[in-house]
Protein backbone atom coordinates (compact mmCIF):
# COMPACT_ATOMS: atom_id res chain seq x y z
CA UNK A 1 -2.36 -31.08 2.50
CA UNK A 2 -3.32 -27.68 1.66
CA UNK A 3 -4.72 -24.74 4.46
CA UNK A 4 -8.80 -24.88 3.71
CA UNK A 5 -8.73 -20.92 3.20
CA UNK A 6 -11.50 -18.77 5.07
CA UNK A 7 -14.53 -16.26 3.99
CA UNK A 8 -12.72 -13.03 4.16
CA UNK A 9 -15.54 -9.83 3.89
CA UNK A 10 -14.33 -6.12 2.15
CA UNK A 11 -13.46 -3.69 5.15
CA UNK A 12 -15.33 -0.97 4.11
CA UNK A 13 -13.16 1.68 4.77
CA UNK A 14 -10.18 3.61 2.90
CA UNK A 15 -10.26 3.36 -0.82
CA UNK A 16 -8.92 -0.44 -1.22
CA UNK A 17 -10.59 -3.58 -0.13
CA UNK A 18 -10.68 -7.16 -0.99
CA UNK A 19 -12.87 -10.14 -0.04
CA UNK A 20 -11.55 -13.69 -0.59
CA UNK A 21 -14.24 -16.50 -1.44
CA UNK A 22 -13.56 -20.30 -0.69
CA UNK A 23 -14.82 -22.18 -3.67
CA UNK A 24 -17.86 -24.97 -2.92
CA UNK A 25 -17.10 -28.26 -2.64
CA UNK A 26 -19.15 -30.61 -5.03
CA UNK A 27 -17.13 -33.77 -5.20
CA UNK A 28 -15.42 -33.84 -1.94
CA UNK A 29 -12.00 -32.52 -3.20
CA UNK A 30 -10.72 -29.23 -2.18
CA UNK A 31 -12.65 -26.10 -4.21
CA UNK A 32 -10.42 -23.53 -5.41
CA UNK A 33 -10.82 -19.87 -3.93
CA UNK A 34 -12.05 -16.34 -5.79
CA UNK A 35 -10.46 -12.94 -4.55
CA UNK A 36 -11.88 -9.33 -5.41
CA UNK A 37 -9.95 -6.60 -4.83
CA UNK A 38 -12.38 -3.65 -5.05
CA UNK A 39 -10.90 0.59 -5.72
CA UNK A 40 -12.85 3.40 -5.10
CA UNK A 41 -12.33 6.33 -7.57
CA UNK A 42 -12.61 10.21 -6.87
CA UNK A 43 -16.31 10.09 -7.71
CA UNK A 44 -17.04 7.17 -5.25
CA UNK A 45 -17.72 4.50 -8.27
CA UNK A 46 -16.22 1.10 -7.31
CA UNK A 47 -14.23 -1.20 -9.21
CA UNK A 48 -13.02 -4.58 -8.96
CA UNK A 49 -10.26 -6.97 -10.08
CA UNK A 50 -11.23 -10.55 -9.89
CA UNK A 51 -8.91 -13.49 -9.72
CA UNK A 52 -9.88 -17.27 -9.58
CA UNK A 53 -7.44 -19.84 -8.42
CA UNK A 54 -7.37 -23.62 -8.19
CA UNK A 55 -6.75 -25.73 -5.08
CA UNK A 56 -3.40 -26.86 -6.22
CA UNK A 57 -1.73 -23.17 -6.64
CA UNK A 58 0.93 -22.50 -4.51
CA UNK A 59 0.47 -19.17 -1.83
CA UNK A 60 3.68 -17.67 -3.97
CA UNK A 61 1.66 -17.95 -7.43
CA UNK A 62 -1.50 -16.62 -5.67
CA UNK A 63 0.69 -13.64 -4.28
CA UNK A 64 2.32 -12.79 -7.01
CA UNK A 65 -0.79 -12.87 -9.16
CA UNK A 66 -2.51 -10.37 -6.43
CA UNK A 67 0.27 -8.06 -6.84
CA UNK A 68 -0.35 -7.88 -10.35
CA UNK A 69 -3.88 -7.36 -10.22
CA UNK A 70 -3.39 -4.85 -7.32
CA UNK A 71 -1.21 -2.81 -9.76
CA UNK A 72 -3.86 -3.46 -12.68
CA UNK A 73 -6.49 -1.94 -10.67
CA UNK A 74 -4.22 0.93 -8.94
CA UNK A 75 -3.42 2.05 -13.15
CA UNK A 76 -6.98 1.55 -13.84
CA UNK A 77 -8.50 3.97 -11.09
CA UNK A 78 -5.35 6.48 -11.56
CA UNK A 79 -5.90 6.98 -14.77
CA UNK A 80 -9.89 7.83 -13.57
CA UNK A 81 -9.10 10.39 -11.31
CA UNK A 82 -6.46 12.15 -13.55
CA UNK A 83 -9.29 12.43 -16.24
CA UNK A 84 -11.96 13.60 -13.42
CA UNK A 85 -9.40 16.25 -12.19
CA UNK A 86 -8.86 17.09 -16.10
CA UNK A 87 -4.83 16.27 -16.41
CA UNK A 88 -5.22 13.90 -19.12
């Protein structure tokens, strides 16, 4: 049987966060779970990555999926601050 997964709030502090968001159950079965993973840029905007996953996906598919949208939003934000210093 799989872990019911927890509320997990942003921490508010340093430039990356994430909050992970337990699906609701309707039916009785298991609800799937939402993470955000939320990048501030040089100017302060914020912006998020969000990833939705089932009940049956394993904790290596939902890591490895993180990591890629991790990276996603790292490129994303990076290439935001090297326009708002004026490299690119």
């Amino acid at each position: 049987m799989p872990r019911p997964f927890t509320r997990k709030l942003p921490a508010h502090h340093g430039c990356f966060s994430y909050a992970r968001i337990p699906g609701h159950e309707t039916t009785g079965a298991p609800a799937g779970v939402t993470y955000r993973l939320f990048r501030r840029d040089q100017a302060g905007a914020l912006h998020a990555e969000t990833r939705n996953f089932h009940p049956g996906c394993s904790r290596h598919l939902v890591a490895a999926e993180l990591n890629v949208a991790r990276h996603q939003l790292r490129n994303t934000v990076d290439e935001i601050d090297l326009a708002l210093m004026g490299v690119v």
